[in-house]
C-alpha atoms as a PDB file:
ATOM      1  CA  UNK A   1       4.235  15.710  24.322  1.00  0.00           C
ATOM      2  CA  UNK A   2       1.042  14.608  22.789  1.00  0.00           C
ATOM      3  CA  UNK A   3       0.147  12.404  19.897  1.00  0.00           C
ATOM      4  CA  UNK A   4      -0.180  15.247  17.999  1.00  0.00           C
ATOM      5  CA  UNK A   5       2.469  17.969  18.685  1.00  0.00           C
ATOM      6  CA  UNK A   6       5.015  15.322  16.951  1.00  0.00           C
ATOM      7  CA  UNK A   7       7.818  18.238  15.388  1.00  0.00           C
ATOM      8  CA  UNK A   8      11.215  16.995  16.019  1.00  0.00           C
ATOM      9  CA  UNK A   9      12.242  13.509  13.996  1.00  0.00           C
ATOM     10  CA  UNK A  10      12.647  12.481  17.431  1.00  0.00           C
ATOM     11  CA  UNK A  11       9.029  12.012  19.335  1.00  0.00           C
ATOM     12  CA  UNK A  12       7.580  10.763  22.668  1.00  0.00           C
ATOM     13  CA  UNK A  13       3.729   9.884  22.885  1.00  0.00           C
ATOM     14  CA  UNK A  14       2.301   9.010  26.225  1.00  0.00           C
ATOM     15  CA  UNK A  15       4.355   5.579  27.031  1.00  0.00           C
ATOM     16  CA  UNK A  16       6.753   5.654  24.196  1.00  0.00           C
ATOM     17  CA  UNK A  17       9.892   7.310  22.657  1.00  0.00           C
ATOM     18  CA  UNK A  18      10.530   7.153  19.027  1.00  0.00           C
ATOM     19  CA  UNK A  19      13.634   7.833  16.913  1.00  0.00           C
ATOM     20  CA  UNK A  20      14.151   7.531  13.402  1.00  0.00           C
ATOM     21  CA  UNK A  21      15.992   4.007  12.502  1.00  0.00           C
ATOM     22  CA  UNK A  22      19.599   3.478  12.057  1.00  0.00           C
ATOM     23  CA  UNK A  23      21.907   0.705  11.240  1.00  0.00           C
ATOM     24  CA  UNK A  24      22.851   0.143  14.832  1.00  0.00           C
ATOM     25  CA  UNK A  25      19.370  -1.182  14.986  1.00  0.00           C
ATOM     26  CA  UNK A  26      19.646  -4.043  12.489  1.00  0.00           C
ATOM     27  CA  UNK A  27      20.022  -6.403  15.123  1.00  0.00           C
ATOM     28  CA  UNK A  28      16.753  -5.190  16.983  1.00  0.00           C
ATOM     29  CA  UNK A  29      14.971  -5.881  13.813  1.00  0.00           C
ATOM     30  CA  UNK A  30      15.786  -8.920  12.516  1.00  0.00           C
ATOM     31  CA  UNK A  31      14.978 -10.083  16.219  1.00  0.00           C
ATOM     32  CA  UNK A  32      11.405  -8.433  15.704  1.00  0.00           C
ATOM     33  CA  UNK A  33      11.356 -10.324  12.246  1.00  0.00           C
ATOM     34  CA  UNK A  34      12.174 -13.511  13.216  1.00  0.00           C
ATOM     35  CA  UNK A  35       9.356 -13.736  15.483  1.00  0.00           C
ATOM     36  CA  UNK A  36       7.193 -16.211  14.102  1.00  0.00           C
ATOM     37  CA  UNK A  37       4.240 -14.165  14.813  1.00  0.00           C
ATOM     38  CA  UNK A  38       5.144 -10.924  13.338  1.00  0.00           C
ATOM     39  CA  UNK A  39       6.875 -12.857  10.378  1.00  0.00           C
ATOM     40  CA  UNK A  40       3.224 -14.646   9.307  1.00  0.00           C
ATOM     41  CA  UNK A  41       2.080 -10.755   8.783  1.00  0.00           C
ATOM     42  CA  UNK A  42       5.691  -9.596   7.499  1.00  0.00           C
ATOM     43  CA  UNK A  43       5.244 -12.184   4.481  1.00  0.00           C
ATOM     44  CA  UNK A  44       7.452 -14.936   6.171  1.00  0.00           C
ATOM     45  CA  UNK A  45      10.763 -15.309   8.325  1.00  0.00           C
ATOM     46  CA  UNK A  46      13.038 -12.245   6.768  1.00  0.00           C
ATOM     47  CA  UNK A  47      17.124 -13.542   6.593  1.00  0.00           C
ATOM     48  CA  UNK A  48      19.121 -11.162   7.958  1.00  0.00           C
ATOM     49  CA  UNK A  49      20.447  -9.904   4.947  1.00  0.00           C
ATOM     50  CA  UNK A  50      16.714  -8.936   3.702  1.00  0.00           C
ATOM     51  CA  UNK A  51      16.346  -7.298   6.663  1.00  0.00           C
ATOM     52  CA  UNK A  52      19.526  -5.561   7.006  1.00  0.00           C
ATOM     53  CA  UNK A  53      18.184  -4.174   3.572  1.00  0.00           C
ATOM     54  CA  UNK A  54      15.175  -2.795   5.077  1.00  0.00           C
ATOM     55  CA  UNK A  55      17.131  -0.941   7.636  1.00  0.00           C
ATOM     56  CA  UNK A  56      19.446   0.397   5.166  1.00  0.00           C
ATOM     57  CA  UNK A  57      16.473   1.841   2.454  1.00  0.00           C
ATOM     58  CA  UNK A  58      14.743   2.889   5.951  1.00  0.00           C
ATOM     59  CA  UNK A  59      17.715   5.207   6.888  1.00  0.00           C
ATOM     60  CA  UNK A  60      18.010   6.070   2.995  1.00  0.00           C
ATOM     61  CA  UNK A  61      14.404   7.192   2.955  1.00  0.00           C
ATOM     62  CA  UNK A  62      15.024   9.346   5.729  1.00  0.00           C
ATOM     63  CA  UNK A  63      17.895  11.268   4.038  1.00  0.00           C
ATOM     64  CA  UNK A  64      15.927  11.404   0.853  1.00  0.00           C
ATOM     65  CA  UNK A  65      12.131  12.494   1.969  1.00  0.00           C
ATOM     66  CA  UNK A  66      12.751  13.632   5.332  1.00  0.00           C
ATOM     67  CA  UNK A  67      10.202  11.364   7.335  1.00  0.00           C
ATOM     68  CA  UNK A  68      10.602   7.485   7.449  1.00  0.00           C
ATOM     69  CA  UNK A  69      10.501   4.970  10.148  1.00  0.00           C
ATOM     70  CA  UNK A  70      11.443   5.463  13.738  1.00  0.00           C
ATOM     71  CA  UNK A  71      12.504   3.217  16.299  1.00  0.00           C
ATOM     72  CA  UNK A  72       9.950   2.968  19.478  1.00  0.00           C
ATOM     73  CA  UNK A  73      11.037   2.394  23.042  1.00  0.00           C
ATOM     74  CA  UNK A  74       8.955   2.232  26.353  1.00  0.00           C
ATOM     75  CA  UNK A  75       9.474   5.305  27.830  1.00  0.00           C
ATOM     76  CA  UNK A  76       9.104   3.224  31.221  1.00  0.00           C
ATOM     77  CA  UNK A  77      12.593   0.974  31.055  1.00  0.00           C
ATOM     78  CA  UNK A  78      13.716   1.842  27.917  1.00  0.00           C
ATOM     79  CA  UNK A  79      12.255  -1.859  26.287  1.00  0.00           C
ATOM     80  CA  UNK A  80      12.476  -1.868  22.812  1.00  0.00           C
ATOM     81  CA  UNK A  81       9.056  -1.726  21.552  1.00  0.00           C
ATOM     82  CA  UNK A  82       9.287  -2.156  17.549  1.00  0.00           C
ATOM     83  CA  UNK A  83       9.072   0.106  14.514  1.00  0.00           C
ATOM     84  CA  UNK A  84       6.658   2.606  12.590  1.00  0.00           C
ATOM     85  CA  UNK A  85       6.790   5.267  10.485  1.00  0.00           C
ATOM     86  CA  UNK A  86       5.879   6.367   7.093  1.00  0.00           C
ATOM     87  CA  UNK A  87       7.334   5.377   3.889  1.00  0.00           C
ATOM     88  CA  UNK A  88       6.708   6.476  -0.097  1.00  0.00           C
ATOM     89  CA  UNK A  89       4.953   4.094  -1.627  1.00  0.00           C
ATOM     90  CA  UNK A  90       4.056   3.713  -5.294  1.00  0.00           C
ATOM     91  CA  UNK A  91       0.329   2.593  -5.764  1.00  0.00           C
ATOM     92  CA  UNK A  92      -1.415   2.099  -9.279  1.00  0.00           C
ATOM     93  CA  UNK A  93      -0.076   4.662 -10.881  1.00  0.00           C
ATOM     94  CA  UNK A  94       0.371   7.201  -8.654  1.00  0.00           C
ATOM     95  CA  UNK A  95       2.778   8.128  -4.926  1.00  0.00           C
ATOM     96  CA  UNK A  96       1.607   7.540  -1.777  1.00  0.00           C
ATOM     97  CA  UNK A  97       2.528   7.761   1.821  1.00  0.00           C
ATOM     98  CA  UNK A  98       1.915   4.458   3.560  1.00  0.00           C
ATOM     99  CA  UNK A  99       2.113   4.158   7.579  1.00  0.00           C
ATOM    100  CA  UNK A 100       3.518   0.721   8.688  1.00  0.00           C
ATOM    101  CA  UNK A 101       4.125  -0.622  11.613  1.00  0.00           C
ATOM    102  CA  UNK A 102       5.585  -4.046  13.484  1.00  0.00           C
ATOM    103  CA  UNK A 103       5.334  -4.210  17.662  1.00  0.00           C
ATOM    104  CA  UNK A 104       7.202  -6.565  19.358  1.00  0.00           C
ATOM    105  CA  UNK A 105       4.856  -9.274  20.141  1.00  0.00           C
ATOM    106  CA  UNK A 106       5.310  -9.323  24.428  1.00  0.00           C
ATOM    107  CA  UNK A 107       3.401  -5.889  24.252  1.00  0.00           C
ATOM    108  CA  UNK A 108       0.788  -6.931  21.534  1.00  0.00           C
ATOM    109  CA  UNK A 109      -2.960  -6.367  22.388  1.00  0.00           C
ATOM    110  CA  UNK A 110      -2.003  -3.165  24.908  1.00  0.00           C
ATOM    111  CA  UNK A 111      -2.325  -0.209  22.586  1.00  0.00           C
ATOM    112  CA  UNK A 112       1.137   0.341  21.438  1.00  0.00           C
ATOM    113  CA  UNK A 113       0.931   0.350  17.596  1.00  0.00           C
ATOM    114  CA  UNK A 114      -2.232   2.433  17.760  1.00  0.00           C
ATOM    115  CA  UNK A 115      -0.555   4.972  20.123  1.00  0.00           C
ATOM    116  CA  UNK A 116       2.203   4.963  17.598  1.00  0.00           C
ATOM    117  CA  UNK A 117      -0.245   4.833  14.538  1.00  0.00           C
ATOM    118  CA  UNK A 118      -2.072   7.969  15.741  1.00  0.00           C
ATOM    119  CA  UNK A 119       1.096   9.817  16.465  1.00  0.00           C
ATOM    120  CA  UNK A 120       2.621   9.339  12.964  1.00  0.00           C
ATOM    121  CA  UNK A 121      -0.388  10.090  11.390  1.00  0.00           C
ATOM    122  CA  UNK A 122      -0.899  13.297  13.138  1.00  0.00           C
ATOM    123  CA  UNK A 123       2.958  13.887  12.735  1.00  0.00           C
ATOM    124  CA  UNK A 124       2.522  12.970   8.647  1.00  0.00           C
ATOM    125  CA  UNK A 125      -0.947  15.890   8.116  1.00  0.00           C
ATOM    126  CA  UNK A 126       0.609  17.972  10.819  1.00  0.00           C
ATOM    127  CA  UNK A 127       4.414  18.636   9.989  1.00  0.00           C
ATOM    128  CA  UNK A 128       4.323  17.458   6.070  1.00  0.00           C
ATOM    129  CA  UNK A 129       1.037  18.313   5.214  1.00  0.00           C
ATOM    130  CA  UNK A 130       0.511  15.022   3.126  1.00  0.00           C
ATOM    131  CA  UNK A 131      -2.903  14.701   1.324  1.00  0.00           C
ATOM    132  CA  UNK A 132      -3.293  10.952   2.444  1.00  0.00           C
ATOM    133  CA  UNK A 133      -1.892   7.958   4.011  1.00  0.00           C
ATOM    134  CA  UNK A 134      -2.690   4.516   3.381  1.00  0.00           C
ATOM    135  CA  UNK A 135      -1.648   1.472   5.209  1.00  0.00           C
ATOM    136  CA  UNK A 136      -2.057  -2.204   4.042  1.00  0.00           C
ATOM    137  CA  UNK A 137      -3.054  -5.218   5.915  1.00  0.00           C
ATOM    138  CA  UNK A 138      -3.722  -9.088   4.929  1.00  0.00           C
ATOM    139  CA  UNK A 139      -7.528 -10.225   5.354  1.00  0.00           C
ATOM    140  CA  UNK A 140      -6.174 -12.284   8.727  1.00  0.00           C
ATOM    141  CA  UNK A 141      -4.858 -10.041  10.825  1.00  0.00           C
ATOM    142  CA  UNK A 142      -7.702  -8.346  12.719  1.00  0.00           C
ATOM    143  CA  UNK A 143      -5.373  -6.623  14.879  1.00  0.00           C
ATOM    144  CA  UNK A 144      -3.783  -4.126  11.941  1.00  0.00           C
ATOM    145  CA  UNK A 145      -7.409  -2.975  10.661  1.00  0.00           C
ATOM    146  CA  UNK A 146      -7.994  -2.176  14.342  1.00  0.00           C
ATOM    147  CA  UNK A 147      -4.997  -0.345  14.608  1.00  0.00           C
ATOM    148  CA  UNK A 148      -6.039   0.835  11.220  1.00  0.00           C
ATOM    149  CA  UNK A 149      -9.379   2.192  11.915  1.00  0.00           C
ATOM    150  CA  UNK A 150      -8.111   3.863  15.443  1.00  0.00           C
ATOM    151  CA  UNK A 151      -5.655   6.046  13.892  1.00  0.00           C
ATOM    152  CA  UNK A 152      -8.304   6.970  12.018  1.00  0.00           C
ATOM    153  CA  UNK A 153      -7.880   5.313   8.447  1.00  0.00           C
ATOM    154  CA  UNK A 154     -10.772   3.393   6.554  1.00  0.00           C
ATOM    155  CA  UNK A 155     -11.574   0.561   4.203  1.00  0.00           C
ATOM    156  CA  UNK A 156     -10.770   1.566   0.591  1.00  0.00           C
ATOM    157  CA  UNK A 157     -10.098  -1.655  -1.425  1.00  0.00           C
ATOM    158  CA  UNK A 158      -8.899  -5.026  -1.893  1.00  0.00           C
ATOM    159  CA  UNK A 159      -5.581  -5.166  -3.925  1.00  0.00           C
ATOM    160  CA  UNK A 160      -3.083  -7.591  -5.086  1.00  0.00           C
ATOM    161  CA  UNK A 161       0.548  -6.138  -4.182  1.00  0.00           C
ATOM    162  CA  UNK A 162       3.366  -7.745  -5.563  1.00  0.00           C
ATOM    163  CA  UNK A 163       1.682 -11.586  -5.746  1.00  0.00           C
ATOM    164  CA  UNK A 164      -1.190 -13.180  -3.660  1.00  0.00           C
ATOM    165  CA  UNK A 165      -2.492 -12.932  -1.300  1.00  0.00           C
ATOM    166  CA  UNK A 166      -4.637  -9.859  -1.855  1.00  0.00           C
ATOM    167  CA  UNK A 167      -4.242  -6.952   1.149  1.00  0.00           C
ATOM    168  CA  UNK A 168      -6.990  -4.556   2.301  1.00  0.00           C
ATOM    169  CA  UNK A 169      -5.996  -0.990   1.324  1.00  0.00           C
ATOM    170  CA  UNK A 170      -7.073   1.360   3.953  1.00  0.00           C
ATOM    171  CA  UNK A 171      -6.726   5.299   3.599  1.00  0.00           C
ATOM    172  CA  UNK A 172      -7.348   8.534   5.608  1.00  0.00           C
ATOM    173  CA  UNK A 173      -7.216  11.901   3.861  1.00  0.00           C
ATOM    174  CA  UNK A 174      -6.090  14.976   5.405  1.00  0.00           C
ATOM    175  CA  UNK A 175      -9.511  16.481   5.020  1.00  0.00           C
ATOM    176  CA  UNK A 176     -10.670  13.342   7.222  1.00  0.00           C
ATOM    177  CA  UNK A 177      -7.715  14.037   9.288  1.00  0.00           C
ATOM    178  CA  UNK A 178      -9.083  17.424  10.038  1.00  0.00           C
ATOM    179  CA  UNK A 179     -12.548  16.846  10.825  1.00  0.00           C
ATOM    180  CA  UNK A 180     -11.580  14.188  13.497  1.00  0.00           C
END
């Protein structure tokens, strides 16, 4: 199946397999978030209770919008790869669909998270017909714009979340979607 004929919640890309998360995976998770290198762009070291929190408004958000975050695997061996998906997300003033993503860190810089990226994108325009989707990234972590700006989504702004540091807002619209 290709990036993007993404139907079923379930969805394979090229090297991966993706599922949507479930509590079973809480343990797969707060592994990924203790890392200490996905934890400086994660805003710290998560406790497991934070992240078993996570999990639980993940598979929530599933049963409530019908799209959320999905559990990638290498297809090859079955090695747990990380998570991505798409998630509501309330932005001055208005809703917005925001892609996210956190790859384990053995299989960083090989062109997992923008094979995901790409596919959930596609998946979000494609099979919900979303008007945007905007992902957020700290000035310091070159390797989320690039995954960023390969599935296809642009600078937009600077913008303070919930306390400093400010993140880079980057957006694609479905119109941009199209034209690709």
């Amino acid at each position: 199946m290709t990036e993007a004929a993404i139907a079923d919640p379930a969805f394979e890309t090229d090297r991966l397999n993706g599922r949507p998360i479930a509590l079973d995976d809480v343990p797969r998770i707060q592994s990924l978030h203790h890392d200490p290198r996905v934890a400086e762009h994660i805003g710290g070291d998560w406790t497991d209770d934070r992240t078993h929190q996570f999990v639980k408004g993940a598979v929530e958000h599933w049963e409530r919008y019908g799209y959320g975050q999905w559990v990638l695997t290498l297809k090859e061996g079955g090695q747990f790869a990380g998570r991505s998906g798409l998630r509501h997300y309330y932005m001055d003033g208005q809703d917005e669909i925001e892609l996210l993503y956190a790859i384990d860190t053995s299989l960083w810089g090989q062109g997992y998270g923008t094979e995901a990226a790409r596919a959930i994108v596609n998946w979000g325009f494609s099979q919900h017909g979303f008007a945007s989707i905007v992902s957020f990234t700290l000035p310091d972590n070159p390797g989320s714009r690039r995954v960023m700006e390969k599935a296809g989504l642009t600078f937009e702004k600077e913008m303070l979340r919930l306390e400093p540091p400010e993140f880079l807002v980057h957006r694609i619209t479905r119109e941009e979607w199209a034209a690709r």
